[in-house]
Protein backbone atom coordinates (compact mmCIF):
# COMPACT_ATOMS: atom_id res chain seq x y z
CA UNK A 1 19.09 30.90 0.69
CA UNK A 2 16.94 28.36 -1.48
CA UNK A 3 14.58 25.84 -0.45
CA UNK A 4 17.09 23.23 -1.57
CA UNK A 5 19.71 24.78 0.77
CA UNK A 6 17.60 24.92 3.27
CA UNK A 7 16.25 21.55 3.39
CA UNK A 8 20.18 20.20 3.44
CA UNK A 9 20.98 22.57 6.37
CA UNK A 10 17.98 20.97 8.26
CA UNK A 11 19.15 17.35 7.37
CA UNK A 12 22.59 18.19 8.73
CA UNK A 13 21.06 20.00 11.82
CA UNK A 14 19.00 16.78 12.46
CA UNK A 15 21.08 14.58 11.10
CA UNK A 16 21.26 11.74 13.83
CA UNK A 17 17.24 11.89 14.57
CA UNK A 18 16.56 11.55 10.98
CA UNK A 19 19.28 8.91 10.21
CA UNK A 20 17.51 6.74 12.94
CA UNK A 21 16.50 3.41 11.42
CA UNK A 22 17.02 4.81 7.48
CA UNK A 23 20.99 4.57 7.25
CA UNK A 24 21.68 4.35 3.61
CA UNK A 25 18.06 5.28 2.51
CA UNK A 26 17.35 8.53 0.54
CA UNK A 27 15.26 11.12 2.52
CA UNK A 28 13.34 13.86 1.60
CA UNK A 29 13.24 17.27 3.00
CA UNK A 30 11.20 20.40 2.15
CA UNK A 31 9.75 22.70 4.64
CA UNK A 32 12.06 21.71 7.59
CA UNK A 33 9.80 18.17 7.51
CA UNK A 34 11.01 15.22 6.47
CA UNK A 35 8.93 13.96 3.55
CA UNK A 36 9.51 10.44 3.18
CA UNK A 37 12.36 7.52 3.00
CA UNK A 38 13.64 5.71 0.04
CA UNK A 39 15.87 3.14 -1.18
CA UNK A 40 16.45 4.90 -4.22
CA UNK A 41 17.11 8.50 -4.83
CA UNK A 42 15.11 8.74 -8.28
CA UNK A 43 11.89 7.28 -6.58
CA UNK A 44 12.12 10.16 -4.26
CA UNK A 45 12.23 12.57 -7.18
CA UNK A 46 9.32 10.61 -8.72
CA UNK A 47 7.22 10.14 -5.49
CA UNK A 48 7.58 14.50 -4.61
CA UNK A 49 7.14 15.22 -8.13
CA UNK A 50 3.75 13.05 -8.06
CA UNK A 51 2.60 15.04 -5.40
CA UNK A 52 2.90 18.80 -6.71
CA UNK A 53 6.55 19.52 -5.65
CA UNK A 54 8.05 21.51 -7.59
CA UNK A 55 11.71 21.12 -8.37
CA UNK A 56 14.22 23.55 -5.89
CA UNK A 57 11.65 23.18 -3.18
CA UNK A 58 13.04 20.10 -1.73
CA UNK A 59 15.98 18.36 -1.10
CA UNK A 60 16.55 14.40 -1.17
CA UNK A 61 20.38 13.10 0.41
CA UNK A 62 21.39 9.76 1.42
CA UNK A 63 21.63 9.08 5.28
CA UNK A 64 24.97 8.85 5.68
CA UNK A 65 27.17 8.90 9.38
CA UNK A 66 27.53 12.29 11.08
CA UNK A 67 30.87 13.96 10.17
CA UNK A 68 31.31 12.03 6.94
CA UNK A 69 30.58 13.96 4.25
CA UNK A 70 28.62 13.60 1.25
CA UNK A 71 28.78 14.93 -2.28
CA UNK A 72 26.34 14.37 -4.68
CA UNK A 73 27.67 15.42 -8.73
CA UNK A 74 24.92 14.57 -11.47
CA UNK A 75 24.28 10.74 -10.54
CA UNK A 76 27.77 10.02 -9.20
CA UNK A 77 27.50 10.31 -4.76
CA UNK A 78 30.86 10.53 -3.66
CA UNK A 79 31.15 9.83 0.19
CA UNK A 80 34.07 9.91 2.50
CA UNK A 81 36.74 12.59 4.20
CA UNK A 82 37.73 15.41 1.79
CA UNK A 83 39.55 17.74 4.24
């Protein structure tokens, strides 16, 4: 599994805890830690890219409710029941 894949699994396996406070904020995973908060996803990219992470080693997803899913497709997020 990749560091990107990994990072989401931990953000859905911690999903509530890290969601606390941040609904709707971006957050940023790498190394089963969360990284950082941000209103917007591309300042996320910017702010881990700053500080010498390297692309694929971290993952950045919206907080979004537990058992709604979220789908993220170039810069289009696409929330909401798909099943």
């Amino acid at each position: 599994m990749n560091e990107t894949k990994r990072a989401l699994f931990y953000y859905l396996a911690n999903q509530e805890t890290i969601n606390a406070g941040h609904m709707g904020d971006y957050v940023a995973i790498a190394d089963n830690k969360v990284l950082g908060y941000y209103k917007e996803r591309e300042d996320g990219f910017k702010d881990l890219l700053t500080h010498g992470h390297k692309l694929g080693t971290f993952n950045i997803t919206k907080c979004h409710p537990v058992g709604e899913a979220e789908v993220y497709m170039g810069f289009v997020p696409i929330t909401g029941d798909y099943i």
